[in-house]
Every structure is written in structure tokens, then in C-alpha cells.
N, C-alpha and C. Protein backbone atom coordinates (compact mmCIF):
# COMPACT_ATOMS: atom_id res chain seq x y z
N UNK A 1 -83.90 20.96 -56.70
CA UNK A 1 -85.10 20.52 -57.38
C UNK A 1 -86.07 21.69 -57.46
N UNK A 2 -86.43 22.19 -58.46
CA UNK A 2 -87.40 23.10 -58.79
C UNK A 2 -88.83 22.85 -59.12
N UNK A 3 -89.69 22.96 -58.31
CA UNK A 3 -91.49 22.95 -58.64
C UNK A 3 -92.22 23.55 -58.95
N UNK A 4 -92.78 23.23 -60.11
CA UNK A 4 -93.76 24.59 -60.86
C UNK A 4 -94.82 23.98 -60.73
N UNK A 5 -95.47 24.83 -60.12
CA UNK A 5 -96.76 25.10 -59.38
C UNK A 5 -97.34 25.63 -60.63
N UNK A 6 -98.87 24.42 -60.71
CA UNK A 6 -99.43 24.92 -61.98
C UNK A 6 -101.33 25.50 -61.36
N UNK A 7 -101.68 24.87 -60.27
CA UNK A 7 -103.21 25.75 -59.83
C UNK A 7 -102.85 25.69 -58.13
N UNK A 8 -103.31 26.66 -57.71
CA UNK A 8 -103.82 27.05 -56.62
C UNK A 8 -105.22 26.65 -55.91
N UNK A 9 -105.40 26.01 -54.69
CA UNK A 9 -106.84 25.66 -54.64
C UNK A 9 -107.59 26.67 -54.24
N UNK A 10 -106.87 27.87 -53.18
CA UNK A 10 -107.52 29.16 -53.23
C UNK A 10 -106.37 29.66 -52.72
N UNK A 11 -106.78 31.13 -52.53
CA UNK A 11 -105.68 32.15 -51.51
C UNK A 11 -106.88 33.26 -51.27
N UNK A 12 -106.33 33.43 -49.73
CA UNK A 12 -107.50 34.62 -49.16
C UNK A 12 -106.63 35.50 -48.42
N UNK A 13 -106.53 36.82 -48.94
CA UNK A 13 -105.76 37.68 -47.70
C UNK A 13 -106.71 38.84 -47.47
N UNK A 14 -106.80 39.79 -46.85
CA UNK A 14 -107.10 41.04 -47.03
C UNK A 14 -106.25 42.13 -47.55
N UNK A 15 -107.26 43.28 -48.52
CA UNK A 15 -106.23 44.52 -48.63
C UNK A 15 -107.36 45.53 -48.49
N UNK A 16 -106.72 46.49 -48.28
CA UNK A 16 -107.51 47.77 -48.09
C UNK A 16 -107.75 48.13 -49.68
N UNK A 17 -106.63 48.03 -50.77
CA UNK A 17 -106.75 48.68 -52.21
C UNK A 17 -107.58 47.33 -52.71
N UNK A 18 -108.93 47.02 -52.79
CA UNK A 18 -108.99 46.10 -54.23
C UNK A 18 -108.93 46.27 -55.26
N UNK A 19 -108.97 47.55 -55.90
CA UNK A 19 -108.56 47.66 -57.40
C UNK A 19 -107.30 47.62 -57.51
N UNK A 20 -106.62 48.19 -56.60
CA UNK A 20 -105.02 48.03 -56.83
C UNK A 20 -104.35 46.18 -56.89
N UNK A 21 -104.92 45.46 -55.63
CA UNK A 21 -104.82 44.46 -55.62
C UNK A 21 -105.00 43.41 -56.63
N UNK A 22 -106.35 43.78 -57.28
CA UNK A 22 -107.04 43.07 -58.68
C UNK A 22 -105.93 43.48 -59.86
N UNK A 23 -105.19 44.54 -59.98
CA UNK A 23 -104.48 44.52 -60.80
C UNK A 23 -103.22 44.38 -60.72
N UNK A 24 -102.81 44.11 -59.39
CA UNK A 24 -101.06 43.58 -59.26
C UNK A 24 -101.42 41.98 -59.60
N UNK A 25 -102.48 41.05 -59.23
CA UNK A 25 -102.64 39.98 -59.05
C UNK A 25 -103.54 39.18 -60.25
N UNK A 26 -104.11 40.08 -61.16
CA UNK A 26 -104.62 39.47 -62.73
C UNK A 26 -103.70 40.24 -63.71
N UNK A 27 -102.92 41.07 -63.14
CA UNK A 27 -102.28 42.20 -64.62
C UNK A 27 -100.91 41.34 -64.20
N UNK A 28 -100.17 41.09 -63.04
CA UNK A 28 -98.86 41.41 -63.43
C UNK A 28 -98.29 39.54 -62.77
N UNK A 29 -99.33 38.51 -61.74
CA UNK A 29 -99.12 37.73 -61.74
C UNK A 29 -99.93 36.58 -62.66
N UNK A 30 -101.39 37.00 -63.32
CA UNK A 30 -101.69 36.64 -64.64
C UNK A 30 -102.62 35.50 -63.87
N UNK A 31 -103.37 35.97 -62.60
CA UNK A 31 -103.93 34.81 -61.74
C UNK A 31 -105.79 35.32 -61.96
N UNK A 32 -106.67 34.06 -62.07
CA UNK A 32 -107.56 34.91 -62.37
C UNK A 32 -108.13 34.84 -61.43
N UNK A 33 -109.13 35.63 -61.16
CA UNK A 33 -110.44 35.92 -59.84
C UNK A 33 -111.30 34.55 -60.00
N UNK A 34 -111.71 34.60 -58.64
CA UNK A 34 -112.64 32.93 -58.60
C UNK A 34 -113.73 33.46 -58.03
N UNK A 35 -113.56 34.05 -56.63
CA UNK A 35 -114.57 34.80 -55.73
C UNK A 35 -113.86 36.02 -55.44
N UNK A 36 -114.49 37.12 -55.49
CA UNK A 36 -114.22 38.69 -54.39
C UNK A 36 -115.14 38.41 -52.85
N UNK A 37 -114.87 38.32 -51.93
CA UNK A 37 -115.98 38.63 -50.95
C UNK A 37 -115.46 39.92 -50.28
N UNK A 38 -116.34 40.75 -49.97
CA UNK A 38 -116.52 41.99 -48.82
C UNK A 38 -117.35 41.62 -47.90
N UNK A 39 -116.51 41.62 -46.76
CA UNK A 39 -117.02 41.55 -45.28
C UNK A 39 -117.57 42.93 -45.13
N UNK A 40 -116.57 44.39 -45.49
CA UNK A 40 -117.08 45.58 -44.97
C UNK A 40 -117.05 46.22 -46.13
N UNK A 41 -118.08 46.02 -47.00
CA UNK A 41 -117.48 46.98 -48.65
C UNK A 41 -116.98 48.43 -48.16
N UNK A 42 -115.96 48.72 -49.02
CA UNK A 42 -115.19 49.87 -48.88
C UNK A 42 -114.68 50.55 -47.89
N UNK A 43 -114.55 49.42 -46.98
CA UNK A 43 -114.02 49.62 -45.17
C UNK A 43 -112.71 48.49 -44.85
N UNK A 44 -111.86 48.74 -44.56
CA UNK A 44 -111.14 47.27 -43.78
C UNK A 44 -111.69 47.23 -42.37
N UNK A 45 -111.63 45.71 -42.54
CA UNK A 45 -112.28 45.58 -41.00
C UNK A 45 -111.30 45.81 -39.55
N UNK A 46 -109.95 45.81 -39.51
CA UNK A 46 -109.52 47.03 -38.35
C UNK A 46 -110.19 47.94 -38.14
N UNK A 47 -110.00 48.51 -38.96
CA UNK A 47 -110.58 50.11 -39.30
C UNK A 47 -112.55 50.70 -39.12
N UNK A 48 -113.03 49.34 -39.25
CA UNK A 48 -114.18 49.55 -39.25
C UNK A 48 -115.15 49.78 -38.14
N UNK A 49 -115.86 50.46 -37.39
CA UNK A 49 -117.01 50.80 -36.32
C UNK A 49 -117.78 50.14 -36.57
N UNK A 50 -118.30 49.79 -34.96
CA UNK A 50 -119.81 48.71 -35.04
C UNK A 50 -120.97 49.89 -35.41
């Protein structure tokens, strides 16, 4: 039995690339943006100092 999944209610992951990310995920899976949030703009938060 095969299910096609027609909306998503959300999905949240982190990436370090968001432009790269924004365009694997509106260019090549055709999904559109709802919210962006930045916890650490232009930092991942591992990576990030208090």
C-alpha cells in the first residue's frame, strides 16, 4: 500500500548551510518556507560561545 503524503504540519531540524538548505528543500523537494527561525544568526548552536 502506497501513501502520498500531500501537507506537512511542520518540520524543524537544524543546519549550519541555510542557503544551501533553502535550496535543496524549495528548489529540488518543491516544499515551501512557512517560518526561518535563528536561535544564533550565522552561528550553529554547538559551535556557539556564551
Amino acid at each position: 500500500m502506497i501513501i502520498h503524503v500531500k501537507k506537512f504540519a511542520f518540520v524543524c531540524h537544524p543546519v549550519a548551510d541555510i542557503a544551501g538548505a533553502r535550496e535543496f528543500h524549495e528548489g529540488r523537494l518543491a516544499l515551501k518556507l512557512g517560518t526561518q527561525i535563528e536561535f544564533a544568526p550565522g552561528r550553529h548552536p554547538r559551535n556557539a560561545t556564551a
